[in-house]
Protein backbone atom coordinates (compact mmCIF):
# COMPACT_ATOMS: atom_id res chain seq x y z
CA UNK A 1 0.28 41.46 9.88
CA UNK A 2 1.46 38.37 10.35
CA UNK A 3 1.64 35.75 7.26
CA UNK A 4 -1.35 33.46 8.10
CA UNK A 5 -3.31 36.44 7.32
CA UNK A 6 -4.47 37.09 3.61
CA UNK A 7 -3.20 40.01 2.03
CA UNK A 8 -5.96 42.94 1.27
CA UNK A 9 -6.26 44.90 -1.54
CA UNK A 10 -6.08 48.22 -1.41
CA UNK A 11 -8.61 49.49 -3.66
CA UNK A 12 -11.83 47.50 -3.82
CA UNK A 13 -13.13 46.58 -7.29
CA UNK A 14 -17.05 47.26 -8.05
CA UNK A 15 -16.78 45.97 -11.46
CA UNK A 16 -16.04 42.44 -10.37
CA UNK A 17 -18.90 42.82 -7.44
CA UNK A 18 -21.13 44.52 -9.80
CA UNK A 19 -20.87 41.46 -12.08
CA UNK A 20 -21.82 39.36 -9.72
CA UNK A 21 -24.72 40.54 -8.77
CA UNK A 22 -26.02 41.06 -12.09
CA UNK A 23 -24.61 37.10 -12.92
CA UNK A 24 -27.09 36.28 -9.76
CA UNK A 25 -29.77 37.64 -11.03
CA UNK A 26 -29.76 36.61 -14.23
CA UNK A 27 -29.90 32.96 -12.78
CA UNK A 28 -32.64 33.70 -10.63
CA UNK A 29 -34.49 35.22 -13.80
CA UNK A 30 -34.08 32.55 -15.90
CA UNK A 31 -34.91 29.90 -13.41
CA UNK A 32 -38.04 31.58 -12.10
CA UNK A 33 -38.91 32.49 -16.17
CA UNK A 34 -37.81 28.94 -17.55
CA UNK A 35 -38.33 26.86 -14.39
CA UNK A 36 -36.95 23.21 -14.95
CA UNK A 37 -39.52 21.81 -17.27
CA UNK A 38 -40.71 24.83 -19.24
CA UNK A 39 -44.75 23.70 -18.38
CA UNK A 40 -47.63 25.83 -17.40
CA UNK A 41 -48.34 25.96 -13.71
CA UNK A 42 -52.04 24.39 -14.85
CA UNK A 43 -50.20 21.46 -16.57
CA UNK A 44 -47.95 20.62 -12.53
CA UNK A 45 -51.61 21.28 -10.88
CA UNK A 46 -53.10 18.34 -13.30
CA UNK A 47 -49.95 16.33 -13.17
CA UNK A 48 -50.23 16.22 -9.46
CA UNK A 49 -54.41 15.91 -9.36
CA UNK A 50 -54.32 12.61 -11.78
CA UNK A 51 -51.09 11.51 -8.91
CA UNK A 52 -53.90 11.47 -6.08
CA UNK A 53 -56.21 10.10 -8.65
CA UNK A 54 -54.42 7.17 -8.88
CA UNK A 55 -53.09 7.06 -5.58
CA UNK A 56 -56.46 7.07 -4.12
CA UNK A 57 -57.24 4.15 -6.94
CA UNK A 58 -54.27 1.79 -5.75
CA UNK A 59 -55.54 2.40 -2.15
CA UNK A 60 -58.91 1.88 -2.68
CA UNK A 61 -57.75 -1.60 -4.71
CA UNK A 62 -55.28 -2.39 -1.93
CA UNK A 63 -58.08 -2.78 0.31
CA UNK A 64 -60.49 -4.31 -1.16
CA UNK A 65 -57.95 -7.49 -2.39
């Protein structure tokens, strides 16, 4: 071993592992339970219909002025 190398330890510990994992999950829980704006999937699908509403509006107006 030569001293660039980091020094191993010799047991491993599966409580610090262990809580990891469980600390991982736990995020991925809440943001797949809470997601970022706490809204019904039908509330994004009628936010996003009324934003090609009005898109296709503003285009439509665009060409005709």
């Amino acid at each position: 071993m030569t001293t660039s190398e980091p020094v191993r330890p010799a047991v491993p510990r599966p409580r610090e592992v262990q809580a990891s994992v469980l600390a991982a999950f736990q995020l991925v829980e809440d943001a797949h339970y809470l997601g970022s704006d706490r809204r019904p999937r039908r509330h994004r699908s009628r936010v996003l219909a009324e934003r090609v509403v009005a898109d296709r509006k503003l285009l439509r107006d665009l060409r005709a002025g």
